[in-house]
N, C-alpha and C. Protein backbone atom coordinates (compact mmCIF):
# COMPACT_ATOMS: atom_id res chain seq x y z
N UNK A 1 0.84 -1.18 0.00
CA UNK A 1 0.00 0.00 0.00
C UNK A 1 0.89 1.24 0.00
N UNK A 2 0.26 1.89 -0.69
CA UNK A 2 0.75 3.36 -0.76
C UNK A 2 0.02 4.87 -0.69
N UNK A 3 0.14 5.57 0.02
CA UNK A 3 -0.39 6.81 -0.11
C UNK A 3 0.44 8.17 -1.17
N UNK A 4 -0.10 8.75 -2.02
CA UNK A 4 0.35 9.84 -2.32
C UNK A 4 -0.30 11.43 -2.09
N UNK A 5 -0.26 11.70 -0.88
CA UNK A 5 -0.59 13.05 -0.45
C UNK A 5 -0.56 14.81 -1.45
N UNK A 6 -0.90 14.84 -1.71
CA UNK A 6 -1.25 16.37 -2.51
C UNK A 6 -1.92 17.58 -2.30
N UNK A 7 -1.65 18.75 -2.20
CA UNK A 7 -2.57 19.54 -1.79
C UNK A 7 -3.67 19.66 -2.48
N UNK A 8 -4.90 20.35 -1.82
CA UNK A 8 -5.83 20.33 -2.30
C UNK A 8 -6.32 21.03 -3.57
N UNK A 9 -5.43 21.90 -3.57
CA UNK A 9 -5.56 22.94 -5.42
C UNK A 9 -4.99 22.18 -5.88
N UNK A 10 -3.82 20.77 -5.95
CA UNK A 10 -3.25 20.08 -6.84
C UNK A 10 -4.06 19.66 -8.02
N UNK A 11 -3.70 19.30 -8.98
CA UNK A 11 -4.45 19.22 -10.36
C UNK A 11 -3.89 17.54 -10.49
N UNK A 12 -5.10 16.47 -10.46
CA UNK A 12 -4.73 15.07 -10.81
C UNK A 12 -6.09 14.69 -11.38
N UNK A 13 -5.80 13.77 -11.98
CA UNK A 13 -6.82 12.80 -12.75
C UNK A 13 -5.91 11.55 -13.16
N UNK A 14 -6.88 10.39 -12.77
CA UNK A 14 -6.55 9.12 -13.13
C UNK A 14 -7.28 8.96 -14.97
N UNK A 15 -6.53 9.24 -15.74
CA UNK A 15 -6.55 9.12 -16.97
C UNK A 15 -6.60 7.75 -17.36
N UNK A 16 -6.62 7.41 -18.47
CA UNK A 16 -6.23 5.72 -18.92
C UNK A 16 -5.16 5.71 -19.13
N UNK A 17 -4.12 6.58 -19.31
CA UNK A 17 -3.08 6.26 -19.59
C UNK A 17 -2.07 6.65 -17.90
N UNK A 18 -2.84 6.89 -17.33
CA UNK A 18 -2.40 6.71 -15.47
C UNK A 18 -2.70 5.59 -14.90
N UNK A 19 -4.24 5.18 -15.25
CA UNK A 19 -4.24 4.04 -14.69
C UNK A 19 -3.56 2.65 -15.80
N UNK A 20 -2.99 2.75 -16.45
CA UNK A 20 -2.20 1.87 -17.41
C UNK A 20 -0.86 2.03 -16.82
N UNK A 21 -0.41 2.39 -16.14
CA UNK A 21 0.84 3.13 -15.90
C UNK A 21 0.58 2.38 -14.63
N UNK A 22 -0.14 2.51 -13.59
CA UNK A 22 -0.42 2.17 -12.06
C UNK A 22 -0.55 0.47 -12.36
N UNK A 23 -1.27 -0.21 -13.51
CA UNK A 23 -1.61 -1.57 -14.00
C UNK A 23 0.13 -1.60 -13.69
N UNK A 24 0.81 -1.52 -14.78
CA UNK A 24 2.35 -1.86 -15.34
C UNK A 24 3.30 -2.14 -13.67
N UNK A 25 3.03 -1.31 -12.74
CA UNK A 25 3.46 -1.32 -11.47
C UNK A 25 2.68 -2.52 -10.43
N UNK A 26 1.88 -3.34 -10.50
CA UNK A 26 0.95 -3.55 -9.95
C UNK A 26 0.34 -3.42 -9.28
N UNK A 27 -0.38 -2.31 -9.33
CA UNK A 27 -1.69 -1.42 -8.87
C UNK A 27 -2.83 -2.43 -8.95
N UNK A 28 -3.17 -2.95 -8.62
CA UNK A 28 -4.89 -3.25 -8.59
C UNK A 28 -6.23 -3.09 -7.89
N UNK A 29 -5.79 -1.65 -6.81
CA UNK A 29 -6.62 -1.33 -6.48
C UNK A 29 -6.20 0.74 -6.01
N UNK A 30 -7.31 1.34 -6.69
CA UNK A 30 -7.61 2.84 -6.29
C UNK A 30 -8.50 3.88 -5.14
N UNK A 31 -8.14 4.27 -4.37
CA UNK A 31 -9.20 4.80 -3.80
C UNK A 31 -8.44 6.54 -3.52
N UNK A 32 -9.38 7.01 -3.70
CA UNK A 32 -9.24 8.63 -3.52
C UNK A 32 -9.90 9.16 -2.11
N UNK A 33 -8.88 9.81 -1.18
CA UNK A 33 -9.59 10.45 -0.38
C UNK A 33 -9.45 12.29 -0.04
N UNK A 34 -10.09 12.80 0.23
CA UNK A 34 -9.82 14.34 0.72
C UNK A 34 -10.10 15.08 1.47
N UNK A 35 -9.97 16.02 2.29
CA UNK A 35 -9.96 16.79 3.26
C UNK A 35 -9.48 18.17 2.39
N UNK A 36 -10.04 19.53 3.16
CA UNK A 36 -9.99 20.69 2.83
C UNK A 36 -8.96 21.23 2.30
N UNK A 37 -7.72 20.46 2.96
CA UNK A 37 -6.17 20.55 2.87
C UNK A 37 -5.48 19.56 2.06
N UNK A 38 -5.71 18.45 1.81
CA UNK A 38 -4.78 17.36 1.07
C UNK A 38 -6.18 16.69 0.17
N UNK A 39 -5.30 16.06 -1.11
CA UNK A 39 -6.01 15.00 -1.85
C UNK A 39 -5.01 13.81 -1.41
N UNK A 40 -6.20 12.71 -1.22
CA UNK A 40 -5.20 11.22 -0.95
C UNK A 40 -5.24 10.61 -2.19
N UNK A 41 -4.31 9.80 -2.71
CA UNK A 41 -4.46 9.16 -3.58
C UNK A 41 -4.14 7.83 -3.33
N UNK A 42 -4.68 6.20 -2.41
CA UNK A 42 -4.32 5.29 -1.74
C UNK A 42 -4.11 4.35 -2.89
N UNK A 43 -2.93 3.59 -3.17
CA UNK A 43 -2.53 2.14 -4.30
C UNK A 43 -2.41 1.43 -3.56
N UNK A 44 -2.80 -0.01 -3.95
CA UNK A 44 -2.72 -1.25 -3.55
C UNK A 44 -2.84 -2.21 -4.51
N UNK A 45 -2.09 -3.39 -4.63
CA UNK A 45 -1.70 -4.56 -5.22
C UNK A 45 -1.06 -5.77 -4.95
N UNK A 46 -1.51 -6.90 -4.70
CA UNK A 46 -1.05 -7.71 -4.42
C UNK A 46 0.76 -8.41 -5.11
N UNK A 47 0.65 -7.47 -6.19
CA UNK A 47 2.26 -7.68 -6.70
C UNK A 47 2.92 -6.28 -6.55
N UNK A 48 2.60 -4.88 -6.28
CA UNK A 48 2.81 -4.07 -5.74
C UNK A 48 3.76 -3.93 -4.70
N UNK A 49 5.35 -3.14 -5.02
CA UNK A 49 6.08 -2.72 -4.76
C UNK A 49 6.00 -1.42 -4.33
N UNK A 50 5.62 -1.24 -2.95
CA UNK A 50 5.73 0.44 -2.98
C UNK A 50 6.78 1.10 -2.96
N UNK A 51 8.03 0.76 -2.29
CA UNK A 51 9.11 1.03 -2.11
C UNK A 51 9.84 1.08 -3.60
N UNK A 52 9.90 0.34 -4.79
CA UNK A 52 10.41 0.37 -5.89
C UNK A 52 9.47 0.71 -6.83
N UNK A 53 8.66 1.49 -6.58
CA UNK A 53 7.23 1.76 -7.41
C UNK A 53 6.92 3.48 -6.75
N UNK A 54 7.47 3.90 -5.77
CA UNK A 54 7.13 5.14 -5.61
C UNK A 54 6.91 6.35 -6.53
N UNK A 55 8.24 6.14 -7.64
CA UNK A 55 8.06 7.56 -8.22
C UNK A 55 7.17 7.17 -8.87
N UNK A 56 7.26 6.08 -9.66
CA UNK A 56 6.09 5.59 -11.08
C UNK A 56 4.84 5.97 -10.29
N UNK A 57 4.30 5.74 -9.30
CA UNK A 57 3.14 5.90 -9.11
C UNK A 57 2.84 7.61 -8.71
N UNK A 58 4.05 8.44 -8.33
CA UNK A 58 3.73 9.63 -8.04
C UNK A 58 3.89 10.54 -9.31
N UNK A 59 4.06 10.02 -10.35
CA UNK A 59 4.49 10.17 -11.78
C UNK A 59 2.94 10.35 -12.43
N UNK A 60 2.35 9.00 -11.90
CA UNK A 60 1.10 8.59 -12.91
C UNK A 60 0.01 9.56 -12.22
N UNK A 61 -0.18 9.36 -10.59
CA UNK A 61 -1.31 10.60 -9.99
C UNK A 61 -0.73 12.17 -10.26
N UNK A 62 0.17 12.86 -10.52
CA UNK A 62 0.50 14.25 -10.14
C UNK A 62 1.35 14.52 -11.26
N UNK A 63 1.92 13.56 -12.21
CA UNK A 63 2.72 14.23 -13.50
C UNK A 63 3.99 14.71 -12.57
N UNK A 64 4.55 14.18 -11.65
CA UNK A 64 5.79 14.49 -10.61
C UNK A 64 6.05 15.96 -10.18
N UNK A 65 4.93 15.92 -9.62
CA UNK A 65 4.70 17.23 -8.67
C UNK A 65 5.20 17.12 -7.54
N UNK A 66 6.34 18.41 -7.33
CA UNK A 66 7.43 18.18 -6.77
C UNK A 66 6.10 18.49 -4.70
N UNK A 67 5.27 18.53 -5.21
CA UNK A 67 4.53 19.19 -3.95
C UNK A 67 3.77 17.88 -3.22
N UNK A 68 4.16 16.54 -4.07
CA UNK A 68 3.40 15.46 -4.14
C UNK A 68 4.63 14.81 -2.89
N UNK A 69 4.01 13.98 -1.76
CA UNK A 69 4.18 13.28 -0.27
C UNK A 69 4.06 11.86 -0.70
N UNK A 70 4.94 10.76 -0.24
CA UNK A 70 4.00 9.79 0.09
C UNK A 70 4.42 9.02 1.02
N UNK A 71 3.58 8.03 1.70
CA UNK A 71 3.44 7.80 2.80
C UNK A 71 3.29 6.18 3.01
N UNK A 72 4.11 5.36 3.61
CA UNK A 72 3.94 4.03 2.90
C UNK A 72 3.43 3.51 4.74
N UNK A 73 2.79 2.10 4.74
CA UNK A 73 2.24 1.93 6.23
C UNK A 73 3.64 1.23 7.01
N UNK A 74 3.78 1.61 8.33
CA UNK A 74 4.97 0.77 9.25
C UNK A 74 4.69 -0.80 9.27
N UNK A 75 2.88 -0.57 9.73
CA UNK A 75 2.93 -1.69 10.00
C UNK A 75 1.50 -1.40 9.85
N UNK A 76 0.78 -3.13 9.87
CA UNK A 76 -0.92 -3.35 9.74
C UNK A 76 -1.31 -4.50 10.29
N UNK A 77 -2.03 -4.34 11.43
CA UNK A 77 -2.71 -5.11 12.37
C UNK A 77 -4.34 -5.24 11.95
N UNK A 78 -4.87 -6.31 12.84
CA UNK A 78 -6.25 -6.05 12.79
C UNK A 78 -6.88 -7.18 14.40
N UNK A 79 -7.40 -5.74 14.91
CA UNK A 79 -7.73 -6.50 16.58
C UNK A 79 -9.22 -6.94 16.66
N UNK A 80 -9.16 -8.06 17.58
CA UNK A 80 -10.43 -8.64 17.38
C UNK A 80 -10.66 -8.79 18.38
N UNK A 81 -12.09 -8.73 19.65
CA UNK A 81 -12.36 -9.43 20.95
C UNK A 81 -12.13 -10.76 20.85
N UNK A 82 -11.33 -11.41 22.10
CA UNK A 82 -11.41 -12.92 22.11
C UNK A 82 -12.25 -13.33 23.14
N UNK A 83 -12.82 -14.48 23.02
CA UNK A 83 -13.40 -14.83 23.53
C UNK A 83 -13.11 -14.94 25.19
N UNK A 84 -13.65 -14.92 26.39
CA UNK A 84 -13.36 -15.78 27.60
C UNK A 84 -13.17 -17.03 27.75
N UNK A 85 -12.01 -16.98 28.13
CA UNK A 85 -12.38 -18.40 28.77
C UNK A 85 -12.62 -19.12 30.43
């Protein structure tokens, strides 16, 4: 997973030839989020390299806008109640 952070006047569009570009990296999944201040742009792929895929993907959302962040996860848990015993 990957985040690419942008301000909010930033100018992006997932074009076909962005998301062909995000395919080639293995991207297989998009989600856009935003707040008043930042556009998110979240990648995910099960063959997805974020670490060797960073610029390509900050290439394909922002045309390498030098104003463009990204933000990769430390770590990912998921907590569940257990039962008593």
């Amino acid at each position: 997973m990957l985040l690419v952070l942008l301000p909010a006047g930033a100018k992006t569009c997932l074009r076909s030839e962005a998301v062909s570009a995000l395919a080639r990296v293995g991207v297989t999944s998009v989600a856009l989020v935003r707040d008043e201040r930042s556009i998110g742009v979240v990648v995910e792929g099960w063959a997805f390299d974020p670490v060797g895929s960073a610029e390509a993907v900050v290439a394909a959302v922002s045309g390498r806008s030098r104003r463009a962040r990204t933000l990769q996860p430390v770590m990912e848990m998921t907590l569940t109640q257990g039962g008593g015993s």
